[in-house]
Protein backbone atom coordinates (compact mmCIF):
# COMPACT_ATOMS: atom_id res chain seq x y z
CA UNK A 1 4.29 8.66 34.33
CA UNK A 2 4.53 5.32 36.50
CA UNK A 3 1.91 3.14 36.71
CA UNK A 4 1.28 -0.66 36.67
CA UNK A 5 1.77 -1.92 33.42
CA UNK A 6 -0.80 -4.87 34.26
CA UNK A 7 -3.62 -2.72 34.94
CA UNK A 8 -4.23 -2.23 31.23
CA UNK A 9 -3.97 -5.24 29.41
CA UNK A 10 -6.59 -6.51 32.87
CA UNK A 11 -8.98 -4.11 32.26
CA UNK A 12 -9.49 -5.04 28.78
CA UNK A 13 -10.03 -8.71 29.35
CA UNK A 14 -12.12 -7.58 32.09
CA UNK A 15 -14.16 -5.13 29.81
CA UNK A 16 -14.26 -8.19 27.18
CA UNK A 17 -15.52 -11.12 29.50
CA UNK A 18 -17.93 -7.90 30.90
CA UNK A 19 -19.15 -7.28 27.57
CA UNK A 20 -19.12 -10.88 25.77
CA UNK A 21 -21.40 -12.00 29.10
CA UNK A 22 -24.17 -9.57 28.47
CA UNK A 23 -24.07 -9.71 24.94
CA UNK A 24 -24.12 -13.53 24.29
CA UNK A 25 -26.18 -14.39 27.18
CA UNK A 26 -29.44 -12.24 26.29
CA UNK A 27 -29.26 -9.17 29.04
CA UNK A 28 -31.71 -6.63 28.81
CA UNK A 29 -31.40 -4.09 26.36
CA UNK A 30 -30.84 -1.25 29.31
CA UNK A 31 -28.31 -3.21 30.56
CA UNK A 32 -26.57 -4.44 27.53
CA UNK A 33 -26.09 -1.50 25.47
CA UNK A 34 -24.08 0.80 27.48
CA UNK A 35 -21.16 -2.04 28.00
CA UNK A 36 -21.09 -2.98 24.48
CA UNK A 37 -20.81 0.74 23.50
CA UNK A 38 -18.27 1.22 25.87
CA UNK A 39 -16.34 -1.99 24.83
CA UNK A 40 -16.65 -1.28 21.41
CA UNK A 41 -15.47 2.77 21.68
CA UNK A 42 -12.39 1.84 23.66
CA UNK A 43 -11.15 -1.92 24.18
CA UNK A 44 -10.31 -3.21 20.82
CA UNK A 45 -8.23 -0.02 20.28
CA UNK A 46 -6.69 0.35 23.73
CA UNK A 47 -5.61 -3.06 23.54
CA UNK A 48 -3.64 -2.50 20.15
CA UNK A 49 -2.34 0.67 21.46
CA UNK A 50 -1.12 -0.13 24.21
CA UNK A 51 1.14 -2.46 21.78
CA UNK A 52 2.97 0.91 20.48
CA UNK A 53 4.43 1.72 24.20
CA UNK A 54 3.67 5.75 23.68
CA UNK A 55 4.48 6.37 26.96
CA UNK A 56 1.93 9.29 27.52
CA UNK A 57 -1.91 8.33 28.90
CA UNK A 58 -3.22 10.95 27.07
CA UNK A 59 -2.15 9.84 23.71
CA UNK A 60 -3.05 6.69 24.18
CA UNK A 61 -6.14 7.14 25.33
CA UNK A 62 -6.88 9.02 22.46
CA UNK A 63 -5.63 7.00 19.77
CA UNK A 64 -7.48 4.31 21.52
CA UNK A 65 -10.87 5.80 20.94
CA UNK A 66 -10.01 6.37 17.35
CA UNK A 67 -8.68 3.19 16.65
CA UNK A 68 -11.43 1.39 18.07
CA UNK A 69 -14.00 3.28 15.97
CA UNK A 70 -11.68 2.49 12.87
CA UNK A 71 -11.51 -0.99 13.55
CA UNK A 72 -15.20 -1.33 14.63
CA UNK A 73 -16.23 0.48 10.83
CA UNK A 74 -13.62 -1.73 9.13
CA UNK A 75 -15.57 -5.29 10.61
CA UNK A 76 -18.71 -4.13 10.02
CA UNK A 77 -17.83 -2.78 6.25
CA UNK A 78 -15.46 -6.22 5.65
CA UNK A 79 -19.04 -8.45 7.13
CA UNK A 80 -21.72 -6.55 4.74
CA UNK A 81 -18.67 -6.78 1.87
CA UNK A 82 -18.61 -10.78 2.11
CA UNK A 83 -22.47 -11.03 2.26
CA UNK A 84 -22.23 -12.26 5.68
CA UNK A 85 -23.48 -9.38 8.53
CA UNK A 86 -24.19 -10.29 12.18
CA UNK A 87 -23.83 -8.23 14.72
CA UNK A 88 -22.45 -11.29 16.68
CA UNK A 89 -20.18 -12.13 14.96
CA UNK A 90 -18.42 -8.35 13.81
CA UNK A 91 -19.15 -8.41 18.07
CA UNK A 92 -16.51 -11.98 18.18
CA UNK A 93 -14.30 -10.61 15.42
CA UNK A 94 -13.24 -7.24 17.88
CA UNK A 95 -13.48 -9.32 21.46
CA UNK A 96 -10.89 -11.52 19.72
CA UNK A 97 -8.52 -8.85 18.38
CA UNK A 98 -8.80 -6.92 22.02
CA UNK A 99 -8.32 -10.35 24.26
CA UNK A 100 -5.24 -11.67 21.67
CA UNK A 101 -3.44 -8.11 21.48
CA UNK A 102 -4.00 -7.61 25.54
CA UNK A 103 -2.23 -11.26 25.89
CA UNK A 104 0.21 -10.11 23.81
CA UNK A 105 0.40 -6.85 26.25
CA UNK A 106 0.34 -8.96 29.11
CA UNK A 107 3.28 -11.23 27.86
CA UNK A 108 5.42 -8.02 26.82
CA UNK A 109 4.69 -6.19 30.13
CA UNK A 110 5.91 -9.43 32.13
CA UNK A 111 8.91 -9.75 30.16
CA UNK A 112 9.35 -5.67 30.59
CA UNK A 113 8.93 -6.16 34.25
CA UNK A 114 11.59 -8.61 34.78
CA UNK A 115 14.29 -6.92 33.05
CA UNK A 116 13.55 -3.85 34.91
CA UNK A 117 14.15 -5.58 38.30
C-alpha cells in the first residue's frame, strides 16, 4: 500500500494542537471530551507506531489503539505513584511523547523520501 508518508505524522500534530486547544483553553465539556478521548485512544500510540515502519494500515492502526491505551494507563499509574496526579499534566506528558515521536516521523519520512527519488 502507497500512500503519503506525511499524512500521518500531520495528522497527529494536527490531532495534538486540536486537542491541547480545547483542553487548556477551558472548552465546554460537550465539546472537549470527545477530542481528548479521541487523542488520547489513538495519537500518542500512532505516533510511536508509525516509528516501527510495519508497512500494513491495519496493523498499525491496531497496535496504535493499544499502545495508546498502554501508554495513557502507564502516565496516569507513574502520576498517582509519585504523589503528583493532574489530569493536565498526564494530558502534557502524552501530547509531548505524540508531537516528539511524529517529528521524529516527519524527519525519517523526509529523509525516506529523498532517497527514494
Amino acid at each position: 500500500m502507497r500512500y503519503l508518508p506525511i499524512v500521518w505524522p500531520a495528522s497527529a500534530v494536527v490531532w495534538s494542537a486540536t486537542a491541547a486547544l480545547v483542553m487548556f483553553t477551558g472548552a465546554t465539556p460537550s465539546v472537549r471530551a470527545p477530542i481528548i478521548v479521541a487523542f488520547l485512544l489513538v495519537c500518542p500510540g500512532l505516533a510511536l507506531t508509525r516509528l516501527l515502519r510495519l508497512g500494513d494500515l491495519a496493523v498499525e492502526l491496531t497496535m496504535a489503539i493499544a499502545l495508546s491505551i498502554a501508554l495513557d494507563g502507564l502516565v496516569a499509574g507513574s502520576l498517582l505513584y509519585a504523589g503528583e496526579w493532574s489530569p493536565r499534566i498526564g494530558f502534557t506528558v502524552l501530547l509531548a511523547v505524540a508531537v516528539v515521536a511524529a517529528a521524529i516521523d516527519a524527519a525519517r519520512t523526509r529523509r525516506v523520501w529523498v532517497i527514494d527519488r
